[in-house]
Protein backbone atom coordinates (compact mmCIF):
# COMPACT_ATOMS: atom_id res chain seq x y z
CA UNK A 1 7.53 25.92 10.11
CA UNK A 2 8.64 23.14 7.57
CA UNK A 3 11.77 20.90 7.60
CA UNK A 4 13.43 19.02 4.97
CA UNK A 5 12.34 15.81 3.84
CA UNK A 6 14.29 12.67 5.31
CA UNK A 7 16.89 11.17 2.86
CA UNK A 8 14.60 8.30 2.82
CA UNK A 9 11.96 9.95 1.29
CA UNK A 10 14.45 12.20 -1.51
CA UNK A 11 15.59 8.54 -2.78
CA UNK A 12 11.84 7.33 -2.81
CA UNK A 13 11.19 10.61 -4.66
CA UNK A 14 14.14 10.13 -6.87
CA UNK A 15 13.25 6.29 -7.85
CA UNK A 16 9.38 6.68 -8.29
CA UNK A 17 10.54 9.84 -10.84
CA UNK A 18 12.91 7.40 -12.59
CA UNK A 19 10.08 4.57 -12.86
CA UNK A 20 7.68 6.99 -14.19
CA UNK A 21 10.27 8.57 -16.53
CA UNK A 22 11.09 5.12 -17.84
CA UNK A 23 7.46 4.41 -19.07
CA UNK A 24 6.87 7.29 -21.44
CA UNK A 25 7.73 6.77 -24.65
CA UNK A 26 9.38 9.73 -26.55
CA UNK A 27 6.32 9.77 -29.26
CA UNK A 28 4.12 10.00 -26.42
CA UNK A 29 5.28 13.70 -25.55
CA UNK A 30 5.54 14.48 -29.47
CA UNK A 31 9.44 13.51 -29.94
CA UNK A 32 10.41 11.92 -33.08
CA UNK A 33 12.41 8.58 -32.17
CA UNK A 34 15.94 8.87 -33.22
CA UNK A 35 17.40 5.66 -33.27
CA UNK A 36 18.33 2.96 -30.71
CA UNK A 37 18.48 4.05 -26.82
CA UNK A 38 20.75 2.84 -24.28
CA UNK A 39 17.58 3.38 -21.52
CA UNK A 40 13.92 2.96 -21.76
CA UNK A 41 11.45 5.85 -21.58
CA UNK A 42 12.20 9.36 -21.86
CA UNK A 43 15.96 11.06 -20.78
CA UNK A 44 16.46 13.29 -18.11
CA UNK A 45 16.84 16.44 -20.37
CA UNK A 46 13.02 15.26 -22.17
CA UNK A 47 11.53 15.57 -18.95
CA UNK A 48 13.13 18.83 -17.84
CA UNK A 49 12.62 20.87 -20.99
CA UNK A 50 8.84 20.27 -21.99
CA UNK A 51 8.14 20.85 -18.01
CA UNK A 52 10.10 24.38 -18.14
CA UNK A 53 12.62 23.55 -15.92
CA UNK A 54 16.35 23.48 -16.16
CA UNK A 55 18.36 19.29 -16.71
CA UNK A 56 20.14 19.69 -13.86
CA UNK A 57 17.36 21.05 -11.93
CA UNK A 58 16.20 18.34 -12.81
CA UNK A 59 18.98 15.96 -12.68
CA UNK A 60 19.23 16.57 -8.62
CA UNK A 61 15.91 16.23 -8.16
CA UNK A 62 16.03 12.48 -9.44
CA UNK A 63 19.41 12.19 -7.40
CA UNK A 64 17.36 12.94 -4.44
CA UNK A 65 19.23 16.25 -3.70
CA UNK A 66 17.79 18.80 -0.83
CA UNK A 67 16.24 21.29 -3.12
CA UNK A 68 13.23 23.33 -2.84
CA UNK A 69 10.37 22.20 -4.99
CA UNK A 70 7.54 24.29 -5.86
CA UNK A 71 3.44 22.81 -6.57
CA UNK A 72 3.71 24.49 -9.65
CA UNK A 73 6.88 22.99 -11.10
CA UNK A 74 5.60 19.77 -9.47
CA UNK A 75 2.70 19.92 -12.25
CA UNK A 76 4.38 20.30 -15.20
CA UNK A 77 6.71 17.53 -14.34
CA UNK A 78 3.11 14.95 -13.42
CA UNK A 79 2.15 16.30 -17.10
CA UNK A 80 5.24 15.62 -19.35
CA UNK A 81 5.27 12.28 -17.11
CA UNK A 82 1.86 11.54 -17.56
CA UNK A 83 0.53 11.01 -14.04
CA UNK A 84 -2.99 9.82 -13.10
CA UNK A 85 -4.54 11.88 -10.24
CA UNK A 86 -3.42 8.95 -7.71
CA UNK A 87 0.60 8.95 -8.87
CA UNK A 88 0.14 13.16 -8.43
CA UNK A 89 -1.08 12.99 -5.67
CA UNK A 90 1.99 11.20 -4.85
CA UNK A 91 4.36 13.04 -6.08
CA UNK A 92 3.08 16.04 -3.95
CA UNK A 93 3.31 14.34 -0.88
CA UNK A 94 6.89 13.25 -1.48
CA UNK A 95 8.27 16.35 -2.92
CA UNK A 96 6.12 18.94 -1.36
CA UNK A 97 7.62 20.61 1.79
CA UNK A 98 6.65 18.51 5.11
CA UNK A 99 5.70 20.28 8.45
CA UNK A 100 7.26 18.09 11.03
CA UNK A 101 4.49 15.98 12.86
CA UNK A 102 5.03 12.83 15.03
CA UNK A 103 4.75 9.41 12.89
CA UNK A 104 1.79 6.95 13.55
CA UNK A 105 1.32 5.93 17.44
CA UNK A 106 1.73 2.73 18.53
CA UNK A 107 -0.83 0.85 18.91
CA UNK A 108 -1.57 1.37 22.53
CA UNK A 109 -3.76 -1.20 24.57
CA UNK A 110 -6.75 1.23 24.87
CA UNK A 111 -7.48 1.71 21.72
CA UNK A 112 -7.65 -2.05 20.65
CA UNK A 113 -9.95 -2.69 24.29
CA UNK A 114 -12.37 0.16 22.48
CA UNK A 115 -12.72 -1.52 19.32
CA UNK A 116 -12.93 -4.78 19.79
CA UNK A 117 -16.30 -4.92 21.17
CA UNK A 118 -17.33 -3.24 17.73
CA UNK A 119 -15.61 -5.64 16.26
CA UNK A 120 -17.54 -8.57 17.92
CA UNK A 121 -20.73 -6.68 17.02
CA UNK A 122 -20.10 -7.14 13.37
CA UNK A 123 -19.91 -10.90 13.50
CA UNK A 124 -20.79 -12.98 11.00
CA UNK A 125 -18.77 -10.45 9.18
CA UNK A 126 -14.73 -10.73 9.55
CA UNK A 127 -13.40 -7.24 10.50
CA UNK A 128 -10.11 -6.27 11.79
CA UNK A 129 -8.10 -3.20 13.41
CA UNK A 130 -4.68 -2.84 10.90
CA UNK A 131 -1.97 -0.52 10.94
CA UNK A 132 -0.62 1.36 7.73
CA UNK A 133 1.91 -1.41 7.27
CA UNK A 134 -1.00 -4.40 7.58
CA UNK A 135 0.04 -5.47 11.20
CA UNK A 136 -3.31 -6.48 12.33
CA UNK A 137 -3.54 -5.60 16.57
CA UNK A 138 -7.37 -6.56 16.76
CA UNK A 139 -10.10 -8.68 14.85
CA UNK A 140 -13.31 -10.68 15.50
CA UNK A 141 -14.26 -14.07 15.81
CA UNK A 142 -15.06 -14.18 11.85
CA UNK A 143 -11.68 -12.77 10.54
CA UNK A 144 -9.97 -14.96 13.45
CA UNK A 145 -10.44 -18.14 11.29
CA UNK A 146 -10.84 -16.62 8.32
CA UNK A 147 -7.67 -18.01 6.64
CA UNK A 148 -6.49 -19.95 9.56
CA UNK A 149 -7.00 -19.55 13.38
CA UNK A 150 -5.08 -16.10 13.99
CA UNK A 151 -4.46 -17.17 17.58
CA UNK A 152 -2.06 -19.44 16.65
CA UNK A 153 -0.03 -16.99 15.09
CA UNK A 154 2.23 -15.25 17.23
CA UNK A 155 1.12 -11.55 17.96
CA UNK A 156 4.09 -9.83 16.58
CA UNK A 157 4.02 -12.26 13.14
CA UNK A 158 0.40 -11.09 12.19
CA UNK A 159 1.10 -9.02 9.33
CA UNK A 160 -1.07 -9.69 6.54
CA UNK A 161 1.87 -8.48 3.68
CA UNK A 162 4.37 -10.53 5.16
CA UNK A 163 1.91 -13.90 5.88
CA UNK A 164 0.82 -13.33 2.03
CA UNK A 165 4.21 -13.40 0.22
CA UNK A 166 6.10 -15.44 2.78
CA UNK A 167 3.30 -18.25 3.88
CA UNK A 168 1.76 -19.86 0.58
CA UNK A 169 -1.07 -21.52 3.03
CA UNK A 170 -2.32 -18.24 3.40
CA UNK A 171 -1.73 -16.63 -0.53
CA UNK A 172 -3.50 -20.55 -1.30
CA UNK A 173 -6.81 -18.61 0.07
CA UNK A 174 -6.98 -16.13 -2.05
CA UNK A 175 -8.51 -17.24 -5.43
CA UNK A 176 -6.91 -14.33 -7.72
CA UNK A 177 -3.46 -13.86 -5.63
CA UNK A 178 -1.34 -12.17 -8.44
CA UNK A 179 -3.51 -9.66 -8.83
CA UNK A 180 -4.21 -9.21 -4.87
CA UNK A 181 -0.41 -8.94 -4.58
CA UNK A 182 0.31 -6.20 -7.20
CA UNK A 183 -2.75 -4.26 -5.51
CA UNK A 184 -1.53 -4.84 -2.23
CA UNK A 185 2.12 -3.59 -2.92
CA UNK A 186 1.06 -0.27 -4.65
CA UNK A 187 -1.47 -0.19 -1.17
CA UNK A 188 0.83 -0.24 0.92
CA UNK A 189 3.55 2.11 -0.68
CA UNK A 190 0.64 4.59 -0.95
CA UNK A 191 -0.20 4.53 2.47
CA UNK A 192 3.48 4.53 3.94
CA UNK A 193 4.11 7.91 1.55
CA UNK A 194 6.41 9.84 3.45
CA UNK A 195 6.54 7.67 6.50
CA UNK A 196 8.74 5.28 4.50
CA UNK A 197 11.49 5.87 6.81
CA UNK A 198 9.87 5.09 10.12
CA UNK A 199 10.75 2.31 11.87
CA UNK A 200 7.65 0.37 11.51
CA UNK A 201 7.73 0.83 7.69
CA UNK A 202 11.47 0.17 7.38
CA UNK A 203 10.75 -3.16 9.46
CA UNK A 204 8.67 -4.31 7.03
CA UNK A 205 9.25 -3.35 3.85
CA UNK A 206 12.96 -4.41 4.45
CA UNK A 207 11.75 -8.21 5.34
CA UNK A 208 9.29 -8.24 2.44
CA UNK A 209 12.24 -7.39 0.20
CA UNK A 210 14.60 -9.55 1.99
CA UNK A 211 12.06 -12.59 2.34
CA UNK A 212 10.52 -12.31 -1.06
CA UNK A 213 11.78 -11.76 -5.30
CA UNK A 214 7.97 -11.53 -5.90
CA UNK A 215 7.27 -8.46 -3.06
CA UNK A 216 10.78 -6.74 -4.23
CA UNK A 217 9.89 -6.62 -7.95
CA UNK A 218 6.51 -5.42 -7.61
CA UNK A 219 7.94 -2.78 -4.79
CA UNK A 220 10.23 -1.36 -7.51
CA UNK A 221 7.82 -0.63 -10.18
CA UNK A 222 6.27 2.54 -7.52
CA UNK A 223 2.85 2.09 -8.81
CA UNK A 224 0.13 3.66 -5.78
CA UNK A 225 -2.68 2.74 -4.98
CA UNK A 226 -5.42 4.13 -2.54
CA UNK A 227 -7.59 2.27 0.14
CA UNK A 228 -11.08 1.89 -1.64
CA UNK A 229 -13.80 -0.49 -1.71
CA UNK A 230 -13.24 -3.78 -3.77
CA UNK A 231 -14.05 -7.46 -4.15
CA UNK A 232 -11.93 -10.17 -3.29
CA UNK A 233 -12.42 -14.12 -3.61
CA UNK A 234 -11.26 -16.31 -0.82
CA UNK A 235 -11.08 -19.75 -0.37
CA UNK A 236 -11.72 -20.91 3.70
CA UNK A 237 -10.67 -23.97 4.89
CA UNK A 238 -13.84 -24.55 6.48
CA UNK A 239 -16.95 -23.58 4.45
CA UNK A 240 -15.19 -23.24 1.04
CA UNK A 241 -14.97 -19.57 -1.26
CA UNK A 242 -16.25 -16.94 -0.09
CA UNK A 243 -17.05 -13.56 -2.02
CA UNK A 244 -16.40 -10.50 -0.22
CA UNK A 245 -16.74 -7.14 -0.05
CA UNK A 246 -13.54 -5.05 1.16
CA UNK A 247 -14.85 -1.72 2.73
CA UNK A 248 -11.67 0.27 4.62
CA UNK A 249 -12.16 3.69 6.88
CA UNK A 250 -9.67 5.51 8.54
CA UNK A 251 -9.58 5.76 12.64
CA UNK A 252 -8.99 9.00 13.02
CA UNK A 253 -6.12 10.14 14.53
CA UNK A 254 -4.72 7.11 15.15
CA UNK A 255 -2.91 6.11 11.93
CA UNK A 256 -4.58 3.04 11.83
CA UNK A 257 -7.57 1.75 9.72
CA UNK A 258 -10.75 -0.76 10.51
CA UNK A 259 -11.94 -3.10 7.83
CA UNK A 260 -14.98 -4.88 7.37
CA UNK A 261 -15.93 -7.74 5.04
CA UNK A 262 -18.97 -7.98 4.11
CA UNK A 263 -20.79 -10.94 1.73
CA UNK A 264 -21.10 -10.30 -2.30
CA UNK A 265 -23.85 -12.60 -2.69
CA UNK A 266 -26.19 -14.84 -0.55
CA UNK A 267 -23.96 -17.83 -1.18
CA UNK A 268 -21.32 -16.19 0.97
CA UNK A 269 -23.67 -14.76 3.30
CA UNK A 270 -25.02 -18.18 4.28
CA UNK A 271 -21.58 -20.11 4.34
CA UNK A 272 -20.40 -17.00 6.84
CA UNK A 273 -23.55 -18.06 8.66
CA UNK A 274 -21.94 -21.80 8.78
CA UNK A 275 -18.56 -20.72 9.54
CA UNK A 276 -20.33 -18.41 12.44
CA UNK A 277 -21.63 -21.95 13.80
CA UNK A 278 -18.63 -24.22 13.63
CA UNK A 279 -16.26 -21.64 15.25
CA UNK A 280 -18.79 -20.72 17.89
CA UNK A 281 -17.59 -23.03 20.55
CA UNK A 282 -14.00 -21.57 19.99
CA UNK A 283 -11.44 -20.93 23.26
């Protein structure tokens, strides 16, 4: 049995639609231009008619009306919009008909007792516990003073979204932070998807937009973005910049995802070596 979709997620629906709608140019789906337009992108009725569907059809679906949506009509729109796999992807999870299932647990004190000793066996390397929204609920000795001693931050203020657009000691650490926050935005909007109106999401998406122009204007644009491998360059206050390795896995069944940094090149590897040695005697 399926339910509708939350209102939440018809608006979220409705905007990332509108954002993607805005970006194709009318030559790009073999219009001719006809003069000046009041709107960027493509209108409402250029979407609906290459894709085979009716404008008003159409129209509600932007409007984030209860209607039923099928995979096949959901195709044609990705193509006159020009979707990439990812932004399909997407658009299938938001529009696509949702069985109801319970949102992400909390995370309960078990589960953070069972992975922290495999997070102390990674050490030199920082690795953390995170939820979907970046609260972090466990991490190692490494990660612990990896951009400042997490122990002096307050248990329910370890975020890493909100610390990087709200605390510029901590986006100071990262050597390429405009890009890291674009990627980080369309990160976490992918991973939210259809949870977007669960508390925990709400929470923090609403403070992020609240708290910072820079999080809100990168939050409207709807690009996605899935968890993958990547680089980053950080900056530590102790042993200098570090070049790491970003590798992300799921825990299954728990909502929640473990990620482990490991060392580029043998520059980092020995300063996470040093940084291993200065923090040893740590409380």
């Amino acid at each position: 049995m399926t339910e509708a979709r939350p209102a939440a997620v018809r608006r979220e629906l409705g905007d990332f639609l509108r954002s993607r709608r805005e970006r194709v140019t009318p030559r790009q789906v073999g219009l001719p231009a006809t003069g000046r337009r009041r709107t960027p992108g493509l209108r409402r009725e250029e979407v609906a008619v290459p894709a085979g569907v009716g404008v008003t059809w159409y129209t509600w679906l932007e409007q984030g009306r209860d209607i039923n949506v099928s995979p096949h009509v959901l195709q044609a729109v990705a193509r006159v919009l020009r979707l990439d796999d990812v932004e399909r992807r997407h658009l299938h999870r938001l529009a696509g008909p949702r069985a109801p299932e319970p949102g992400p647990p909390e995370c309960e004190p078990g589960l953070t007792a069972a992975f922290r000793p495999v997070l102390d066996k990674l050490d030199p390397f920082p690795a953390c516990l995170q939820t979907p929204v970046f609260d972090v609920v466990a991490y190692n000795r490494a990660y612990r003073f990896l951009f400042t001693d997490m122990d002096l931050v307050p248990p329910g203020e370890r975020n890493c979204a909100v610390r990087f657009f709200t605390a510029p000691d901590w986006r100071a650490r990262y050597t390429d932070g405009d890009l890291v926050a674009a990627r980080m935005v369309a990160r976490m909007r992918a991973e939210i998807g259809t949870d977007l109106g669960a508390p925990a999401a709400a929470k923090v998406v609403g403070e992020l937009r609240e708290r910072s122009e820079e999080f809100a204007r990168l939050w409207a644009r709807h690009d996605v973005l899935p968890q993958r491998y990547e680089t980053k360059r950080l900056e530590n206050p102790l042993v200098g910049q570090l070049r790491l390795h970003f590798v992300t896995t799921d825990v299954a069944g728990t909502g929640h995802r473990m990620t482990v940094m490991t060392p580029v090149d043998e520059s980092t590897s020995r300063r996470l070596s040093r940084l291993a040695e200065l923090t040893g005697g740590a409380g």
